[in-house]
N, C-alpha and C. Protein backbone atom coordinates (compact mmCIF):
# COMPACT_ATOMS: atom_id res chain seq x y z
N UNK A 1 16.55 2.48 -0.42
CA UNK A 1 15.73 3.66 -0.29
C UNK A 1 16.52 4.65 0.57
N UNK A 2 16.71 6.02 0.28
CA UNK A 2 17.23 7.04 1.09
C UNK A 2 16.77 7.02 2.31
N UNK A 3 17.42 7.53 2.92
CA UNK A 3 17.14 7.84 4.87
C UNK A 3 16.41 8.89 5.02
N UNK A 4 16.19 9.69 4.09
CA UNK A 4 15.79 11.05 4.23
C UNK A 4 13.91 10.74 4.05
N UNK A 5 13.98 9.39 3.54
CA UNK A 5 12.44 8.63 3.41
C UNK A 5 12.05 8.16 4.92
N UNK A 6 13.02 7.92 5.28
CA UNK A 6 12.70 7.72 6.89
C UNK A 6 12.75 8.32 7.72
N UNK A 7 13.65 9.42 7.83
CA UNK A 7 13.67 10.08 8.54
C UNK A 7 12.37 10.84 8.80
N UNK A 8 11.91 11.45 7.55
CA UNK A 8 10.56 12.15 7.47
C UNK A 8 9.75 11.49 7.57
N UNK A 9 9.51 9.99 7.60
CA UNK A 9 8.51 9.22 7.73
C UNK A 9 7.93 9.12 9.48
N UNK A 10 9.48 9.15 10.27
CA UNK A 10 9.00 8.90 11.47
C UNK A 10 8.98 10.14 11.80
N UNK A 11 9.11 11.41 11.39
CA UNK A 11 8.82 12.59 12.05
C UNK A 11 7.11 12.89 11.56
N UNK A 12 7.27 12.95 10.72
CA UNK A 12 5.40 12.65 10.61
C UNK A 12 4.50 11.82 11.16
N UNK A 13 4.99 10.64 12.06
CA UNK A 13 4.43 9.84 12.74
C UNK A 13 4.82 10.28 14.31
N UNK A 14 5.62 11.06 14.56
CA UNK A 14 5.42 11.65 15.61
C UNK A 14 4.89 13.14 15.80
N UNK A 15 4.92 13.26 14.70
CA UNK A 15 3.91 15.44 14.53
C UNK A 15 2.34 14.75 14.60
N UNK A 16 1.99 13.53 14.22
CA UNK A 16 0.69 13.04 14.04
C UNK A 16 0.31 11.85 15.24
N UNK A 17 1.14 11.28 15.43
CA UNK A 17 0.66 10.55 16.66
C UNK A 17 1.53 10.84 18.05
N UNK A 18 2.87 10.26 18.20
CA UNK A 18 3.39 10.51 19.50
C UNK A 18 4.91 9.89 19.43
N UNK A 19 5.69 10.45 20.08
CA UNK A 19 7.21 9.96 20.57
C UNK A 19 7.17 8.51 20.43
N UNK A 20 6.00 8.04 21.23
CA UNK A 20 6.03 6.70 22.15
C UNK A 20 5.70 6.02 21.16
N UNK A 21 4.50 6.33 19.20
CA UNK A 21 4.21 5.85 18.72
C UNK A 21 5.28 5.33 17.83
N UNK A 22 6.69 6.72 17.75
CA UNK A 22 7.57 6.28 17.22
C UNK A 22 8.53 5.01 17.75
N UNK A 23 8.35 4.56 18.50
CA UNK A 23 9.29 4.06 19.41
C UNK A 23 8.62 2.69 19.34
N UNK A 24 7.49 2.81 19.20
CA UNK A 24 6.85 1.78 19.17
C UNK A 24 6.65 0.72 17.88
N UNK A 25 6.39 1.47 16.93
CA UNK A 25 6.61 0.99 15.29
C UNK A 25 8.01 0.38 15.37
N UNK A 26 8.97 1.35 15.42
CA UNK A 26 10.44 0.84 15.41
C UNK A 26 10.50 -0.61 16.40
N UNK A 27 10.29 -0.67 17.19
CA UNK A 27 10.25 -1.94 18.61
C UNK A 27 9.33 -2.86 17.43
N UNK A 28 8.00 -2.93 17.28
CA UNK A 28 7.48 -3.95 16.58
C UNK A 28 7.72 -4.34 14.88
N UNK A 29 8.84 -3.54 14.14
CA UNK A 29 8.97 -3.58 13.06
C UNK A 29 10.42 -4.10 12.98
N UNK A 30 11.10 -4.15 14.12
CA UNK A 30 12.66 -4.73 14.77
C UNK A 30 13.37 -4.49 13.15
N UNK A 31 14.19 -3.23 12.99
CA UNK A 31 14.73 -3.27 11.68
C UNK A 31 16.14 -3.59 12.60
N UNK A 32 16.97 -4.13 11.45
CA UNK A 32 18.22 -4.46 11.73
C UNK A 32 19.46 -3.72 12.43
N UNK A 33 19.13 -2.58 12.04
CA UNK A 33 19.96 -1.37 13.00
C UNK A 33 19.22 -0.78 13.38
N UNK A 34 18.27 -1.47 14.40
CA UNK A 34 17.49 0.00 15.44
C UNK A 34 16.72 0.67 15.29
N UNK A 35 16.81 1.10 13.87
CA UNK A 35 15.79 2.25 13.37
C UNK A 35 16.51 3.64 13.61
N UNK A 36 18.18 3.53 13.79
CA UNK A 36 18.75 4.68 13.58
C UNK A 36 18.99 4.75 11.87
N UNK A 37 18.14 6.00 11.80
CA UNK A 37 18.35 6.23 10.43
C UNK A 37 18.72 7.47 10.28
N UNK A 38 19.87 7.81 9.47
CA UNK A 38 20.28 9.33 8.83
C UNK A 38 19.93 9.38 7.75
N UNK A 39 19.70 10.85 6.82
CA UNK A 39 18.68 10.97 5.73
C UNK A 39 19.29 11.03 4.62
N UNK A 40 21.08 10.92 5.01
CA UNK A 40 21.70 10.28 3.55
C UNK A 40 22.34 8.74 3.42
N UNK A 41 21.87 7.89 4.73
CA UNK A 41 22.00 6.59 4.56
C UNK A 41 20.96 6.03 3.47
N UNK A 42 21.26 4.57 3.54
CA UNK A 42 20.57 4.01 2.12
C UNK A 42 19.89 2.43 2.74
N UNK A 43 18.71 2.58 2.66
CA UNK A 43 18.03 1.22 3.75
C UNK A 43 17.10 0.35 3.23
N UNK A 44 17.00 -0.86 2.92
CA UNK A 44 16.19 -1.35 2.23
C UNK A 44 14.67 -1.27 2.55
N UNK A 45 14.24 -1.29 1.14
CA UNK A 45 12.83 -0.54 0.89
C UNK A 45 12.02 -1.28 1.62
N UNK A 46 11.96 -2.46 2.03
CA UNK A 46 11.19 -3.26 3.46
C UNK A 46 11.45 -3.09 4.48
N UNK A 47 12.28 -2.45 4.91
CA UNK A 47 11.82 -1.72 6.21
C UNK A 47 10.50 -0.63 6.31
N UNK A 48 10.80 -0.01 5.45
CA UNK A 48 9.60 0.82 4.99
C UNK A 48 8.75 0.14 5.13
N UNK A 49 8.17 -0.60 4.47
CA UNK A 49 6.76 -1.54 4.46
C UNK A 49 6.91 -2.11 5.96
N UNK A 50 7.81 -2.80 6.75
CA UNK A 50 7.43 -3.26 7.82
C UNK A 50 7.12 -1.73 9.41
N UNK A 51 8.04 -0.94 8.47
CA UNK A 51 7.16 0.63 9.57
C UNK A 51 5.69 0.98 9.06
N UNK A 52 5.96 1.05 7.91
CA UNK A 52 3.93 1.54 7.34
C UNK A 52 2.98 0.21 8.16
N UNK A 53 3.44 -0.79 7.97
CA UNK A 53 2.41 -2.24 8.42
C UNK A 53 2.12 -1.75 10.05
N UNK A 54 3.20 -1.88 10.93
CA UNK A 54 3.43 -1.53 12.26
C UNK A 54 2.40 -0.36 12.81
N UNK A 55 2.75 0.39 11.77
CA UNK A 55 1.52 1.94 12.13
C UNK A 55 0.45 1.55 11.92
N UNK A 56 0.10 0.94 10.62
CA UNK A 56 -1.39 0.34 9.96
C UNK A 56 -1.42 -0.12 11.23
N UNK A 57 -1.26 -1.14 11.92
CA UNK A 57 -1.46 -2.34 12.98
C UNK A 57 -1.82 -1.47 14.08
N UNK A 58 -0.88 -0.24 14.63
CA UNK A 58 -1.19 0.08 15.88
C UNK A 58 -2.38 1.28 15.72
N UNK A 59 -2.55 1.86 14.69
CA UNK A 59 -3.49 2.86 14.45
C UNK A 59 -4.91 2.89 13.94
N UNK A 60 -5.18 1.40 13.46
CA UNK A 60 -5.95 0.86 12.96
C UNK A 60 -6.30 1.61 11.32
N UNK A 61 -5.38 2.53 10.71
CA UNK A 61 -5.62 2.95 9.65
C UNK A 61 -4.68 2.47 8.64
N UNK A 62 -5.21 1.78 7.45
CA UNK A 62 -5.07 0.87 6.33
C UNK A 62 -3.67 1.83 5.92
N UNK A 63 -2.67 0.94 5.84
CA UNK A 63 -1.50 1.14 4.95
C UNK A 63 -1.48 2.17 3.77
N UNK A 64 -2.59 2.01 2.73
CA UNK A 64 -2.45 3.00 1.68
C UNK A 64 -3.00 4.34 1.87
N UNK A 65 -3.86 4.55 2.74
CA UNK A 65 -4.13 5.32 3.41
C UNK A 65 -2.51 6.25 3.86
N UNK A 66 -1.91 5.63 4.94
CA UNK A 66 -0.70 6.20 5.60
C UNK A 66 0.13 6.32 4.26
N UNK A 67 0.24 5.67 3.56
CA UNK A 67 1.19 6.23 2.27
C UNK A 67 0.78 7.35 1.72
N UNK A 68 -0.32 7.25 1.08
CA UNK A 68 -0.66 9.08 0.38
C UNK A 68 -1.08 9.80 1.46
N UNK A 69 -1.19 9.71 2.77
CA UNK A 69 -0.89 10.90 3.74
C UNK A 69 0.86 10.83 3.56
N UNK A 70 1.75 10.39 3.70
CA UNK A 70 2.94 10.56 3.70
C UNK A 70 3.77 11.27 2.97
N UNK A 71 2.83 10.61 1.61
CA UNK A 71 3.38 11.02 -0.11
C UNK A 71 3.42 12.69 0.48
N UNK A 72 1.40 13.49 1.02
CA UNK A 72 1.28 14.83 0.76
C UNK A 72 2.10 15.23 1.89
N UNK A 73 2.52 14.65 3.23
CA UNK A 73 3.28 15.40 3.94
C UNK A 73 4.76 15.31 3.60
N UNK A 74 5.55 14.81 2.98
CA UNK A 74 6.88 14.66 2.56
C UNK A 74 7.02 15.72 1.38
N UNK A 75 6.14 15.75 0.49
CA UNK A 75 6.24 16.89 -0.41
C UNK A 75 6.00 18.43 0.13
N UNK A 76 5.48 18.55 0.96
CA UNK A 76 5.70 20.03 1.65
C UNK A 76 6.90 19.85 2.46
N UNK A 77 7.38 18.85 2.62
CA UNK A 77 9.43 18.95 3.86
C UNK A 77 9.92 19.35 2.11
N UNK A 78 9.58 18.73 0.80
CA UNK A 78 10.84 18.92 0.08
C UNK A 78 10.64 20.09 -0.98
N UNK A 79 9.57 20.61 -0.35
CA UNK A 79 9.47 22.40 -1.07
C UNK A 79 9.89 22.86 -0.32
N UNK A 80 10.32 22.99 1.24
CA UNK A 80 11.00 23.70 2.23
C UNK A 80 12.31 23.23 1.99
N UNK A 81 13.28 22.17 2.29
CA UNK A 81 14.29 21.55 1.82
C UNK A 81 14.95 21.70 0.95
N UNK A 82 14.17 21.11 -0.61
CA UNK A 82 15.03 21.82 -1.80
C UNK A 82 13.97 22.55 -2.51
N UNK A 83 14.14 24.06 -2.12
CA UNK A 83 13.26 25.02 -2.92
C UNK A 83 14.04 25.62 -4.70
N UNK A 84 15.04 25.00 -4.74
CA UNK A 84 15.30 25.56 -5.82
C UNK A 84 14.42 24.29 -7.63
N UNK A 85 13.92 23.30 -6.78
CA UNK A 85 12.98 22.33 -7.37
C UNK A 85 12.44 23.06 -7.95
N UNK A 86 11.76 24.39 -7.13
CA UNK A 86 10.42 24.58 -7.61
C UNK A 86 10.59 25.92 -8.38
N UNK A 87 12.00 26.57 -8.46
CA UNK A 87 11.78 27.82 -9.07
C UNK A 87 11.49 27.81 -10.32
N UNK A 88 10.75 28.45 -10.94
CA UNK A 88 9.81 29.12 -11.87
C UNK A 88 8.86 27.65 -12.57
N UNK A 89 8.44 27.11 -11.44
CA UNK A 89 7.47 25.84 -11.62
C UNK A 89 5.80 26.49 -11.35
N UNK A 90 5.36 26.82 -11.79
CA UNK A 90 3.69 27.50 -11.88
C UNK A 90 2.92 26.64 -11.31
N UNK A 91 2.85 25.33 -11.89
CA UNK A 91 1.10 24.27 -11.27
C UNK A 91 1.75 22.95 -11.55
N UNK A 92 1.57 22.22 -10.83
CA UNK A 92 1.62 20.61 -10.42
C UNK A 92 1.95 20.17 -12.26
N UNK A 93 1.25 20.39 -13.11
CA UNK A 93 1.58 19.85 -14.06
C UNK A 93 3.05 20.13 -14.62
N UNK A 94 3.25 21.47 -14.54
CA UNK A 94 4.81 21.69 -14.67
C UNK A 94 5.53 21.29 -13.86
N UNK A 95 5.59 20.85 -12.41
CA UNK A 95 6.12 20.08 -11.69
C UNK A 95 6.45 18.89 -12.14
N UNK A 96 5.25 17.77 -12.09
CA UNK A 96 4.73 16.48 -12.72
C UNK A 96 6.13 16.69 -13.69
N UNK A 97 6.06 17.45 -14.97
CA UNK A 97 6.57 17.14 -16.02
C UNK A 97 8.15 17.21 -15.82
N UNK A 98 8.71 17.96 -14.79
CA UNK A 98 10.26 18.27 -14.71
C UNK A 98 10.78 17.01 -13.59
N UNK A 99 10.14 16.30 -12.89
CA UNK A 99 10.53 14.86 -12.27
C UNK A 99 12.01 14.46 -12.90
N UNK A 100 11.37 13.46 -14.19
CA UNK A 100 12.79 12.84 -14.53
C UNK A 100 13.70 13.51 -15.31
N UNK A 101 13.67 15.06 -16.06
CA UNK A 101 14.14 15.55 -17.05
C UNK A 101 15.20 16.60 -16.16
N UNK A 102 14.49 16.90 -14.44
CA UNK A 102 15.46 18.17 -14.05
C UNK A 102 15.71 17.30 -12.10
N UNK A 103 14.37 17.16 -11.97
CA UNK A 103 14.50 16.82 -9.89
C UNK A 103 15.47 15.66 -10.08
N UNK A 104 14.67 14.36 -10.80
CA UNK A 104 15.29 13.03 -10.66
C UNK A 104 17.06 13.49 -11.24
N UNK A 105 17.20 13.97 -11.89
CA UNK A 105 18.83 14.09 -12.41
C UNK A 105 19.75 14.86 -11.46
N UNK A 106 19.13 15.77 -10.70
CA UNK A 106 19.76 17.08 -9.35
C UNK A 106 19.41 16.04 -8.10
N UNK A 107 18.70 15.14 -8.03
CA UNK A 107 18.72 14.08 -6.58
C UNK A 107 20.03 13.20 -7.17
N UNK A 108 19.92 12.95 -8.17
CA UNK A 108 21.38 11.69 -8.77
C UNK A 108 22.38 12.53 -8.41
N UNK A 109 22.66 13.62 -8.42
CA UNK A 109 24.27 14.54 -8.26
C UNK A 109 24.19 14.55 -6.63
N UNK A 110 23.13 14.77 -6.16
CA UNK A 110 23.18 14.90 -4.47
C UNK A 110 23.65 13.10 -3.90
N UNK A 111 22.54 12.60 -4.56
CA UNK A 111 22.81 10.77 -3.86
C UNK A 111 23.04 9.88 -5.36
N UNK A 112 24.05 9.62 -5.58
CA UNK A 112 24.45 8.86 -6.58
C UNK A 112 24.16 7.22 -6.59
N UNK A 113 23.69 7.27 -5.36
CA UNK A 113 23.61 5.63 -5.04
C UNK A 113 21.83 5.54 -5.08
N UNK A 114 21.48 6.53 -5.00
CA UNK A 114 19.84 6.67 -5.09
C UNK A 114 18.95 5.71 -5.67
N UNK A 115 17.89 4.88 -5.44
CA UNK A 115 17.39 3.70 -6.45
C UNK A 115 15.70 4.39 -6.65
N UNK A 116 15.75 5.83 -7.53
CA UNK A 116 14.54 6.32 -7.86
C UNK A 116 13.56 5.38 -8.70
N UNK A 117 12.20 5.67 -8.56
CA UNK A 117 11.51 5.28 -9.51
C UNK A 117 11.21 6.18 -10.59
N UNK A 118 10.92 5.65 -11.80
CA UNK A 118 10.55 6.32 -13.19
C UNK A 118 8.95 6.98 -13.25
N UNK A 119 8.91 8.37 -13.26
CA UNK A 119 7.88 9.16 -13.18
C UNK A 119 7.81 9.88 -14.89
N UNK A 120 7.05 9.53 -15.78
CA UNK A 120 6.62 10.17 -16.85
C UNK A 120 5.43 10.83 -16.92
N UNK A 121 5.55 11.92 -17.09
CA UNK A 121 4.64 12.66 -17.46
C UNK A 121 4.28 12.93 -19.10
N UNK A 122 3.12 13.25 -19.55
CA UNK A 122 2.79 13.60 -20.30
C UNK A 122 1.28 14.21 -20.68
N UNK A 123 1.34 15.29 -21.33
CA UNK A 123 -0.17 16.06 -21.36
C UNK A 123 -0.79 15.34 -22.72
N UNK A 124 -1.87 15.13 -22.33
CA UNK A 124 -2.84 14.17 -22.97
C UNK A 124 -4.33 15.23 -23.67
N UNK A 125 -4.10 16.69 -23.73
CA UNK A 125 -5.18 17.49 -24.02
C UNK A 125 -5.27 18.21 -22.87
N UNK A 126 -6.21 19.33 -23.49
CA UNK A 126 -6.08 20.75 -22.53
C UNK A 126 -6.34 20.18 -20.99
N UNK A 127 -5.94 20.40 -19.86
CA UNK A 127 -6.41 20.36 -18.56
C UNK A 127 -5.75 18.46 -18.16
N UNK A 128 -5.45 18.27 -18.94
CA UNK A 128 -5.28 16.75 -18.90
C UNK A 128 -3.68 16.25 -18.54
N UNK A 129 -3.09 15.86 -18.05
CA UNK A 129 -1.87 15.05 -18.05
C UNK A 129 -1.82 13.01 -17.39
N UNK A 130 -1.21 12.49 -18.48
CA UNK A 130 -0.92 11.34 -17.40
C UNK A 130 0.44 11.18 -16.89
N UNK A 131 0.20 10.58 -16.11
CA UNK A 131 2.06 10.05 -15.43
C UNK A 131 1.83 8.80 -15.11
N UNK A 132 3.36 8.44 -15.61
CA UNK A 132 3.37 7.04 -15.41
C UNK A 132 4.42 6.49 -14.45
N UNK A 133 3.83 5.89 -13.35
CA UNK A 133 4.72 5.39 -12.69
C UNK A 133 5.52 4.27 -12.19
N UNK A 134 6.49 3.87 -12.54
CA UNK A 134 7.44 2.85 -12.47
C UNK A 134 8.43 2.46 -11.65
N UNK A 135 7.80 1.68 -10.67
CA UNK A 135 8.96 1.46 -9.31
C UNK A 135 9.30 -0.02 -8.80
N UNK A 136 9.70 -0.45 -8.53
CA UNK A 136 9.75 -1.99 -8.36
C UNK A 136 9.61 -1.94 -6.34
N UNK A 137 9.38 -0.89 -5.87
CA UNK A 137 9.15 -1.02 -4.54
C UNK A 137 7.43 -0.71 -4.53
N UNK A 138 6.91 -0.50 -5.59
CA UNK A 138 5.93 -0.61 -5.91
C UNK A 138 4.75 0.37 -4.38
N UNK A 139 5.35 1.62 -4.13
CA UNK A 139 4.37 2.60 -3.49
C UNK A 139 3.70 3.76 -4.25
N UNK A 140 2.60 3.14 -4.93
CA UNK A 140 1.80 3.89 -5.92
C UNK A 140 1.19 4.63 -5.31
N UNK A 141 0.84 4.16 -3.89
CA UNK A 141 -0.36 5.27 -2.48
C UNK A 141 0.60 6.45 -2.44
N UNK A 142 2.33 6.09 -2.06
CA UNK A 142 2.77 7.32 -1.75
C UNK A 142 3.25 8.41 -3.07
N UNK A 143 3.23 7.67 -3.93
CA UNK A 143 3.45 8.41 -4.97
C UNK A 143 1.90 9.54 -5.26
N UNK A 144 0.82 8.64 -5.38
CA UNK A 144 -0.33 9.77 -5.45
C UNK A 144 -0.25 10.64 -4.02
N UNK A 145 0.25 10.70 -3.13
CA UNK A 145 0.13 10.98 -2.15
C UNK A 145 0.91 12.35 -2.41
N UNK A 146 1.98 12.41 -3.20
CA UNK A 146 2.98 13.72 -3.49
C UNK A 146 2.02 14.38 -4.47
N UNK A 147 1.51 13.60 -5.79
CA UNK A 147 0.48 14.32 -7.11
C UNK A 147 -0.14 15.25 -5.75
N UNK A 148 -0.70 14.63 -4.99
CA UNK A 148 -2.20 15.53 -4.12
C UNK A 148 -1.08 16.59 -3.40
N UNK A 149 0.15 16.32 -2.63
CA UNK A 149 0.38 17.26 -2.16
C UNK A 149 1.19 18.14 -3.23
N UNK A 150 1.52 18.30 -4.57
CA UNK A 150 1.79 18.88 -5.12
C UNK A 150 0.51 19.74 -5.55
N UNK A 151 -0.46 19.10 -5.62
CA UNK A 151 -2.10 20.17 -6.24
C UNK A 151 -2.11 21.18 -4.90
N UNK A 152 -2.33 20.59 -3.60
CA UNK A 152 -2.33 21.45 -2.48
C UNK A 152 -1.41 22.73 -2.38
N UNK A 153 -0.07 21.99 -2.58
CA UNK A 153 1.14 23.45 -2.96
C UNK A 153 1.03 24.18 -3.78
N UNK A 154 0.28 24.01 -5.53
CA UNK A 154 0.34 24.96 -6.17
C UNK A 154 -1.19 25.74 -6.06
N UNK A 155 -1.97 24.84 -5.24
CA UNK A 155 -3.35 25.40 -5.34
C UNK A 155 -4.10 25.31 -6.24
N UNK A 156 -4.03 23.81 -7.04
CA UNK A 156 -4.98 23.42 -8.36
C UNK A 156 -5.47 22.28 -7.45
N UNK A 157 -6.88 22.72 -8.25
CA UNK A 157 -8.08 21.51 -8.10
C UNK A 157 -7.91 20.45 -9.38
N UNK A 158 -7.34 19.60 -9.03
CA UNK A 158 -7.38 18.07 -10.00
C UNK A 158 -7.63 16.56 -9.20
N UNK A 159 -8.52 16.37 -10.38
CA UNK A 159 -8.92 14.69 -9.96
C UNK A 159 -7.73 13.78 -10.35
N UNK A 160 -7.67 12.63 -9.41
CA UNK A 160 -6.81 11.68 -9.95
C UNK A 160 -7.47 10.11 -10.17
N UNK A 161 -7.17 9.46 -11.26
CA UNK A 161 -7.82 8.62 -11.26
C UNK A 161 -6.46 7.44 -11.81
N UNK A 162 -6.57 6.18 -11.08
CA UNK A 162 -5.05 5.13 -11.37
C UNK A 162 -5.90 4.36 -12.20
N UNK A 163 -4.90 3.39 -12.68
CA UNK A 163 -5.00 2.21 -13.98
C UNK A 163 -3.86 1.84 -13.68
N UNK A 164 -3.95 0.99 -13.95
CA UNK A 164 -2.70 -0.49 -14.19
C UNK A 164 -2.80 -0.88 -15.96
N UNK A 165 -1.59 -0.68 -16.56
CA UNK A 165 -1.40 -0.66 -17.83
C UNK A 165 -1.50 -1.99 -18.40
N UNK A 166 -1.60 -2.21 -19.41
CA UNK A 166 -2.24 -3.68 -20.39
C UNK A 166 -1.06 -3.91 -20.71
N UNK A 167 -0.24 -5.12 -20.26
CA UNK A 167 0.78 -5.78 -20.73
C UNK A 167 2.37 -4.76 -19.99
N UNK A 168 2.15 -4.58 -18.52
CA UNK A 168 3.40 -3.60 -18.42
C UNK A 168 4.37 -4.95 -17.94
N UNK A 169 5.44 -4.15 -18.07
CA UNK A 169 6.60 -5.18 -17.51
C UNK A 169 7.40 -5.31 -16.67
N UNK A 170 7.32 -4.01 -15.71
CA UNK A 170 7.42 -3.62 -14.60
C UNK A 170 6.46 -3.41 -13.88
N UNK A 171 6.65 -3.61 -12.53
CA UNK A 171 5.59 -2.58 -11.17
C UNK A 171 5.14 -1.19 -12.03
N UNK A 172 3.87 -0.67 -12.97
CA UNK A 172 3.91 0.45 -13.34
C UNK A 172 2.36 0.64 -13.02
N UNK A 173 2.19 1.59 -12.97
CA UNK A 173 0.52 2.59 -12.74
C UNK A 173 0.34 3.65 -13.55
N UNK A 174 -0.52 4.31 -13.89
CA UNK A 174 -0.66 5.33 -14.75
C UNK A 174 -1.66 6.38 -14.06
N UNK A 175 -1.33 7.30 -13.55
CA UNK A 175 -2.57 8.49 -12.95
C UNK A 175 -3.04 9.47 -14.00
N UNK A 176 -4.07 9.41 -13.86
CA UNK A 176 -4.61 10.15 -15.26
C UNK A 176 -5.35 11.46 -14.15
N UNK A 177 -4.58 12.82 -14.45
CA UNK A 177 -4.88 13.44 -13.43
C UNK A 177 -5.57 14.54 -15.13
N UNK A 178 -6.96 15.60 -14.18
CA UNK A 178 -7.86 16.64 -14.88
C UNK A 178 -7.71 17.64 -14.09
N UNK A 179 -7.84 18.62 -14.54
CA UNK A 179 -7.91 20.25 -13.83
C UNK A 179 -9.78 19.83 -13.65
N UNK A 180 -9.96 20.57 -12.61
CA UNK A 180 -11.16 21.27 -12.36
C UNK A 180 -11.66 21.84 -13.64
N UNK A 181 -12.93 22.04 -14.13
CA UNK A 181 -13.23 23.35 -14.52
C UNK A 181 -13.97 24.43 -14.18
């Protein structure tokens, strides 16, 4: 998993709780180097889970919870970060849909060593899209967690609703997201 997942992970855990909370996760989650992380190092995806657990533990708020808060605060660092993502992107669904066809291929030229998960989109009828998501680190919370902070950034009201697919063969989920009407 990129560093740049951690990095922003523990800066959001200190914009939201405290220095000391950061310091503290890291101390009870004992990762192998310290918890010095740079945001183009490359760190296995359980550390992650043993910092989300650590916070769950000291904050008393449930893990998936802290993931789709994470998902929506990491997606507003990477509309500030890489704004050229978003040029001439209108509403979350045109977002949604340019993932693996334009972002996921411009993150591969930046980090070549990158181990993304598979995000498909597809519109399913007017107001309608699903995406399908495919990760073997299997954070479906933080993934809806970006869908919501992507609706927040473009300023669409959509429901999201998950499923687990009939016969998948990977870690996959399916969000079946609706516009408002």
């Amino acid at each position: 998993m990129k560093g740049i997942v951690f990095t922003e992970f523990l800066e959001m855990v200190e914009e939201t709780h405290s220095i000391d909370r950061v310091d503290s996760i890291i101390a009870e989650a004992a990762p192998p180097h310290g918890g010095a992380y740079t945001a183009v190092g490359t760190y296995p995806a359980q550390e992650m889970g043993a910092l989300v657990g650590a916070l769950a533990r000291q904050s008393g708020t449930p893990a998936p919870e802290l993931l789709r808060s994470f998902g929506t605060h990491i997606f507003g660092r990477f509309s500030t970060l890489y704004p050229g993502f978003f040029t001439g992107v209108t509403d979350t669904f045109d977002f949604l849909e340019r993932i693996e066809s334009v972002i996921h291929i411009e993150v591969l030229k930046l980090y070549p060593d990158a181990e993304l998960p598979t995000v498909l989109a597809e519109r399913t009828g007017p107001g309608r899209l699903r995406v399908t998501y495919r990760s073997p680190r299997c954070m479906a919370d933080f993934a809806e967690g970006l869908i919501e902070g992507a609706a927040a950034h473009f300023g669409d009201d959509i429901t999201i609703a998950r499923s687990l697919p009939r016969g998948a063969a990977a870690p996959e989920l399916v969000f079946s997201l609706a516009r408002a009407e």
